[in-house]
PDB file of N, CA and C in Angstrom:
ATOM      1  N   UNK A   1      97.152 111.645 -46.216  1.00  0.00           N
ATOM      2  CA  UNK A   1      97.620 112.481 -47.304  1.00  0.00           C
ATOM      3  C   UNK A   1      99.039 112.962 -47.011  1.00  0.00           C
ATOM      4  N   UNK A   2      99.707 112.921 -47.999  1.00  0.00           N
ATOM      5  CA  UNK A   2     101.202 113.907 -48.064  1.00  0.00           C
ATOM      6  C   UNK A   2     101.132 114.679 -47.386  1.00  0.00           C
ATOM      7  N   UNK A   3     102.404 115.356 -46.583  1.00  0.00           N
ATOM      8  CA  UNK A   3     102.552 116.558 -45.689  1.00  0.00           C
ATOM      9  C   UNK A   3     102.979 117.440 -46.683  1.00  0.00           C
ATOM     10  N   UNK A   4     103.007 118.724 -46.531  1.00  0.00           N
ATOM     11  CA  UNK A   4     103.493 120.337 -47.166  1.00  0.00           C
ATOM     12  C   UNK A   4     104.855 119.848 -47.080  1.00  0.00           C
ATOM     13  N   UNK A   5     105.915 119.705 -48.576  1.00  0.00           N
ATOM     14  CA  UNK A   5     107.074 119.812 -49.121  1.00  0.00           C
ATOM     15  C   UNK A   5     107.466 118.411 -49.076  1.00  0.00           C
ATOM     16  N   UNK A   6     106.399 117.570 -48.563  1.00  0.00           N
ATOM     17  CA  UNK A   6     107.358 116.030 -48.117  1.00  0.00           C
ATOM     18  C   UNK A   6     107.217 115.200 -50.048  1.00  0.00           C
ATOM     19  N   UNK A   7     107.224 116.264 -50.892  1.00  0.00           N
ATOM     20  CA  UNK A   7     107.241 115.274 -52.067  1.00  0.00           C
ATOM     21  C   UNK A   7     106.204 114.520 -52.599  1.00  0.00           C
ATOM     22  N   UNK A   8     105.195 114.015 -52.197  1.00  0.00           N
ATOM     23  CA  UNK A   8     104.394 113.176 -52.495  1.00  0.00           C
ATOM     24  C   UNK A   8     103.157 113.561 -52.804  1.00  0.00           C
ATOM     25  N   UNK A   9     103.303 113.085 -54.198  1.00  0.00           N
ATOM     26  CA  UNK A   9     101.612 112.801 -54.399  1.00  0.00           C
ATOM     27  C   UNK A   9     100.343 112.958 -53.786  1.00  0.00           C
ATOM     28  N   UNK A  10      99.556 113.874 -53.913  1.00  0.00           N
ATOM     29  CA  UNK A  10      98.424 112.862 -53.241  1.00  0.00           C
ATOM     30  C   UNK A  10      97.442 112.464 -54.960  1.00  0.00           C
ATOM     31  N   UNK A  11      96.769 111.307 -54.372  1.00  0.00           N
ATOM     32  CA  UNK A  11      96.230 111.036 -55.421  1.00  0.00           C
ATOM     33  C   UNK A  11      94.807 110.603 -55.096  1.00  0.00           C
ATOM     34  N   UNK A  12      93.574 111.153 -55.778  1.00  0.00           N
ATOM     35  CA  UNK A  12      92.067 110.612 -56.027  1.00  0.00           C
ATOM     36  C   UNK A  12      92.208 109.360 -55.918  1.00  0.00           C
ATOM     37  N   UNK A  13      90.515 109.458 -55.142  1.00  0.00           N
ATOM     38  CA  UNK A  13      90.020 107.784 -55.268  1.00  0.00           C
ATOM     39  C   UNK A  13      88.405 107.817 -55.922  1.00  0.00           C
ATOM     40  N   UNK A  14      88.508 109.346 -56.439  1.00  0.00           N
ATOM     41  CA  UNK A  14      87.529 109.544 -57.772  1.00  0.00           C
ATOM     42  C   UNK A  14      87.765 108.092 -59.054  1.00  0.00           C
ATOM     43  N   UNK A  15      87.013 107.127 -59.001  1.00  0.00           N
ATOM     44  CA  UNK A  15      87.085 106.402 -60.179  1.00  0.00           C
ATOM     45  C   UNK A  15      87.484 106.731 -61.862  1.00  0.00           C
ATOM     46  N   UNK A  16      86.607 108.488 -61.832  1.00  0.00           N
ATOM     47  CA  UNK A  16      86.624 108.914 -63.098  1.00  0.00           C
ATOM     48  C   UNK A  16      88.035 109.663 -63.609  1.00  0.00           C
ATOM     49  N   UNK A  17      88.981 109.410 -62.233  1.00  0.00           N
ATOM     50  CA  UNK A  17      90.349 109.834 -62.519  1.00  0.00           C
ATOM     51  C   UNK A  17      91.290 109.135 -63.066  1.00  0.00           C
ATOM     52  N   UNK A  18      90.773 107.866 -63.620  1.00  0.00           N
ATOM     53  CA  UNK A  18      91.793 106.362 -63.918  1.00  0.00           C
ATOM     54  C   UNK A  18      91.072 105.879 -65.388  1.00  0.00           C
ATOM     55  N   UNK A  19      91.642 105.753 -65.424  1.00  0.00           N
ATOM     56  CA  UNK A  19      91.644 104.753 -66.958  1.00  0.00           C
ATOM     57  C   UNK A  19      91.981 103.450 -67.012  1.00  0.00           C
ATOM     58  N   UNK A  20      91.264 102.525 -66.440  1.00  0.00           N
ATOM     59  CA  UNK A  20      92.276 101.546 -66.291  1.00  0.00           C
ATOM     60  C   UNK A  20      92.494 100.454 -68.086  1.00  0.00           C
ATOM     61  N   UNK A  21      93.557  99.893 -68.061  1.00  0.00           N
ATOM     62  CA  UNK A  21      94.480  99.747 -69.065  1.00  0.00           C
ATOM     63  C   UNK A  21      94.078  98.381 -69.212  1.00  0.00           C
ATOM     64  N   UNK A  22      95.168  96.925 -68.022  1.00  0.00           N
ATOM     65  CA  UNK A  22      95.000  95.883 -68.553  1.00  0.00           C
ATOM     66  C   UNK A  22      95.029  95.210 -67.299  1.00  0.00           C
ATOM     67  N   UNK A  23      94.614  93.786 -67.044  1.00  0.00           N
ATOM     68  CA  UNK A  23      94.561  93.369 -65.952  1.00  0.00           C
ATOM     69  C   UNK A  23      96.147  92.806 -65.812  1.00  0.00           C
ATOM     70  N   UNK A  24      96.883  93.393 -64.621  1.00  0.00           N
ATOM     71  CA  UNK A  24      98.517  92.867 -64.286  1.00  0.00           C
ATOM     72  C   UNK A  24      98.630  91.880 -63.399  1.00  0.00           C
ATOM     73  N   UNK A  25      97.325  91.501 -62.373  1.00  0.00           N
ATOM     74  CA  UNK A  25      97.433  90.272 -61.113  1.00  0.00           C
ATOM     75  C   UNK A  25      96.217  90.187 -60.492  1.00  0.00           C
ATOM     76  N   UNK A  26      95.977  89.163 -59.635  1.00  0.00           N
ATOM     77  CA  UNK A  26      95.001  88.764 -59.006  1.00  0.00           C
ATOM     78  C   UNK A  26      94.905  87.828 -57.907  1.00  0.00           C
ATOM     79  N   UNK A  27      94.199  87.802 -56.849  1.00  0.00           N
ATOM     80  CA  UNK A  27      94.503  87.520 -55.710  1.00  0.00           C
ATOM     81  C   UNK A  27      93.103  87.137 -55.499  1.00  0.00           C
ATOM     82  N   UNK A  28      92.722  86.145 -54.471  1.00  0.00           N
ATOM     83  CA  UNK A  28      91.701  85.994 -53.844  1.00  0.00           C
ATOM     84  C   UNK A  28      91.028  86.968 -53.887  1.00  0.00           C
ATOM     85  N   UNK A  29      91.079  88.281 -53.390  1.00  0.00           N
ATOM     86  CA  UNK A  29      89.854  89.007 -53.586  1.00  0.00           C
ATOM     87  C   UNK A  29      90.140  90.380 -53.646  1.00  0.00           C
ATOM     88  N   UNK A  30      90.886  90.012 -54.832  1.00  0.00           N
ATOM     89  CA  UNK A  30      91.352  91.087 -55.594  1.00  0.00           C
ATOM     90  C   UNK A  30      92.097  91.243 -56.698  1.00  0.00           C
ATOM     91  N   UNK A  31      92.011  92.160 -57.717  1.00  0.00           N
ATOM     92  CA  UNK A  31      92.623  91.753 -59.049  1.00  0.00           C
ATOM     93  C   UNK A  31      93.144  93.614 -59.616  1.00  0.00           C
ATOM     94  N   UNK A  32      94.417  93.624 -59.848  1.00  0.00           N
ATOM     95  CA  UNK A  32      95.406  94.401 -59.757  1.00  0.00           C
ATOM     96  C   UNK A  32      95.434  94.966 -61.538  1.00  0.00           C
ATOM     97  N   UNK A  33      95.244  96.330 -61.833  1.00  0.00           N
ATOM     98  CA  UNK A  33      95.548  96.729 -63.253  1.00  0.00           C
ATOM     99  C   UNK A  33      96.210  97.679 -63.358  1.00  0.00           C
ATOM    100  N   UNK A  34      96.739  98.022 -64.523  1.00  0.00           N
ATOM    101  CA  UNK A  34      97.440  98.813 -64.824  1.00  0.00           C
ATOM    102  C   UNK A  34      96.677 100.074 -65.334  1.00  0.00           C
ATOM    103  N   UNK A  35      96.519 101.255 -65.061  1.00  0.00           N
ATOM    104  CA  UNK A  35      95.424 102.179 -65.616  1.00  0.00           C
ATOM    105  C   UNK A  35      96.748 103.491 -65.736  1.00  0.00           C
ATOM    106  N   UNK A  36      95.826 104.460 -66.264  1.00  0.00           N
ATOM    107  CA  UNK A  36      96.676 106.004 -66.508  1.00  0.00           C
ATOM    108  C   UNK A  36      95.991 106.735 -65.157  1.00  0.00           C
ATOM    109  N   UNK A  37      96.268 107.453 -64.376  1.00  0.00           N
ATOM    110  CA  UNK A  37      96.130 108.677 -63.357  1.00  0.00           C
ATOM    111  C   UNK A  37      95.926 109.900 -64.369  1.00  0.00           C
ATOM    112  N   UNK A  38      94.584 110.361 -64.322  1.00  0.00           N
ATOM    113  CA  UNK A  38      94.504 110.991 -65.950  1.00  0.00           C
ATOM    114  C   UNK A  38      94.961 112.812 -65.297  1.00  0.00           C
ATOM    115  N   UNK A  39      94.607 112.800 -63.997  1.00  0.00           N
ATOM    116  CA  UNK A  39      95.273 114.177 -63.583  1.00  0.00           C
ATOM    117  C   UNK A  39      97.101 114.327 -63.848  1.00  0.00           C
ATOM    118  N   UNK A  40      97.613 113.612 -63.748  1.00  0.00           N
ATOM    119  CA  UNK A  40      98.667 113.655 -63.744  1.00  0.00           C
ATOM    120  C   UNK A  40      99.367 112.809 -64.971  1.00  0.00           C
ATOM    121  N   UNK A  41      98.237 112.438 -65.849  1.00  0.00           N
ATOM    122  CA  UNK A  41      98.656 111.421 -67.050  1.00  0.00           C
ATOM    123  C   UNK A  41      99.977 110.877 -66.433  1.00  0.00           C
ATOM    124  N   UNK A  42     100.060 110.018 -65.530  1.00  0.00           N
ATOM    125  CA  UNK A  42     100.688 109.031 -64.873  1.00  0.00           C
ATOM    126  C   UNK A  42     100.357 107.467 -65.236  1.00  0.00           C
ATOM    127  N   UNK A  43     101.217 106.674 -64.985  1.00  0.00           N
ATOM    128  CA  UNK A  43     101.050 105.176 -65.155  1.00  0.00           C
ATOM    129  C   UNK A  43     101.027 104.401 -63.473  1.00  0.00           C
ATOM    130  N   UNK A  44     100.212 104.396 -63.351  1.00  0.00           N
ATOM    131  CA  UNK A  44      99.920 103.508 -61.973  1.00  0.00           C
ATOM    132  C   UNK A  44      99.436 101.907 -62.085  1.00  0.00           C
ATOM    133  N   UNK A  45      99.423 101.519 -60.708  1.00  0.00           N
ATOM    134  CA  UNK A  45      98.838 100.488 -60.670  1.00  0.00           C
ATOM    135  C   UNK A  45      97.419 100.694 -59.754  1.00  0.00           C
ATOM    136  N   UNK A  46      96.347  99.587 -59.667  1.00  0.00           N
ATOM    137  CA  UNK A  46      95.068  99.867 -59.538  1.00  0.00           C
ATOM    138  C   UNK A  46      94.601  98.871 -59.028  1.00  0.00           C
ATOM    139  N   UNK A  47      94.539  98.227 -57.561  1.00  0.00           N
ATOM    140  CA  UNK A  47      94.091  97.144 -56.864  1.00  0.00           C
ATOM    141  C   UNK A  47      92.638  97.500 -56.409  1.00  0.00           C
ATOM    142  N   UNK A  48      91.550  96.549 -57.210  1.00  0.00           N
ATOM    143  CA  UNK A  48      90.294  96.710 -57.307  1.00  0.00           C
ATOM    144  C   UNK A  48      89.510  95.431 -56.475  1.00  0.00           C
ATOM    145  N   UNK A  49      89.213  96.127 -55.141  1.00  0.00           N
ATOM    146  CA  UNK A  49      88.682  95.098 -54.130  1.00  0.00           C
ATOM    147  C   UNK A  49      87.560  93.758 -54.639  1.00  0.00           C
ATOM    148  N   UNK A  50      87.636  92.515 -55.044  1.00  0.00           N
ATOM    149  CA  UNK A  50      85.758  92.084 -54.890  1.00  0.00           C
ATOM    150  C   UNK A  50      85.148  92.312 -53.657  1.00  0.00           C
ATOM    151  N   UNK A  51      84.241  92.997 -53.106  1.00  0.00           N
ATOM    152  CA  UNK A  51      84.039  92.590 -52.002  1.00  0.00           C
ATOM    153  C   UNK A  51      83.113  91.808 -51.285  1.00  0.00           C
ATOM    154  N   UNK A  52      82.581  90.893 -52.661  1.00  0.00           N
ATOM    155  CA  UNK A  52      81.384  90.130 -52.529  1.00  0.00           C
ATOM    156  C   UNK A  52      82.865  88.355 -52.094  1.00  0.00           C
ATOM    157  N   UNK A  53      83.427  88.776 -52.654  1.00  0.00           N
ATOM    158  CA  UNK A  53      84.779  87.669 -51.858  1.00  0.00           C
ATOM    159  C   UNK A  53      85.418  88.132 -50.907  1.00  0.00           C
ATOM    160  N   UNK A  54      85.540  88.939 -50.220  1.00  0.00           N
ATOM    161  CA  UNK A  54      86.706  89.342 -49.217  1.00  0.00           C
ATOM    162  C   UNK A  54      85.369  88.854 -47.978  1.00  0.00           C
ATOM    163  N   UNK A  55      86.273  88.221 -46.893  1.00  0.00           N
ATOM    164  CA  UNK A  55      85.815  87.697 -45.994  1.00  0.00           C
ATOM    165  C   UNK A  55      85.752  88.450 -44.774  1.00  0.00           C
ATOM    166  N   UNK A  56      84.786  89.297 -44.304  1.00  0.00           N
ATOM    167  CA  UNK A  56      85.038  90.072 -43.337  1.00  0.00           C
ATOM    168  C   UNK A  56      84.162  90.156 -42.563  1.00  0.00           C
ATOM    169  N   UNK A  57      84.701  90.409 -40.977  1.00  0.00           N
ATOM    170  CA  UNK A  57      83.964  89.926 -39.954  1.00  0.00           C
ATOM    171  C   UNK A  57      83.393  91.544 -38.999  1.00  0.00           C
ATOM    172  N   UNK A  58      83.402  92.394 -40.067  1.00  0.00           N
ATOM    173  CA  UNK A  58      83.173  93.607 -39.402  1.00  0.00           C
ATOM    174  C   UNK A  58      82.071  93.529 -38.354  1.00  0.00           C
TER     175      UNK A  58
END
């Protein structure tokens, strides 16, 4: 998270804080949208893991 005065954002990873909009990209195992940040009625972007594709050897 942001430090005290360093400017920045912090922002939710509450789902019900996004709106997402339209799909902008996609990647192997993952696909990128454009949504609103509804606390801050902001325009972000929104990289939404598959994780039934991401290959991981945890």
């Amino acid at each position: 998270m942001g430090k005290l005065g360093s400017g920045r954002k912090n922002y939710s990873v509450l789902p019900t804080d996004y709106k997402l909009l339209e799909e902008i990209g996609y990647g192997a195992s993952a696909t990128v949208y454009r949504a609103i940040y509804l606390p801050f009625n902001e325009v972000v972007a929104v990289k939404c893991l598959d994780l039934d594709r991401c290959n991981s050897n945890l």
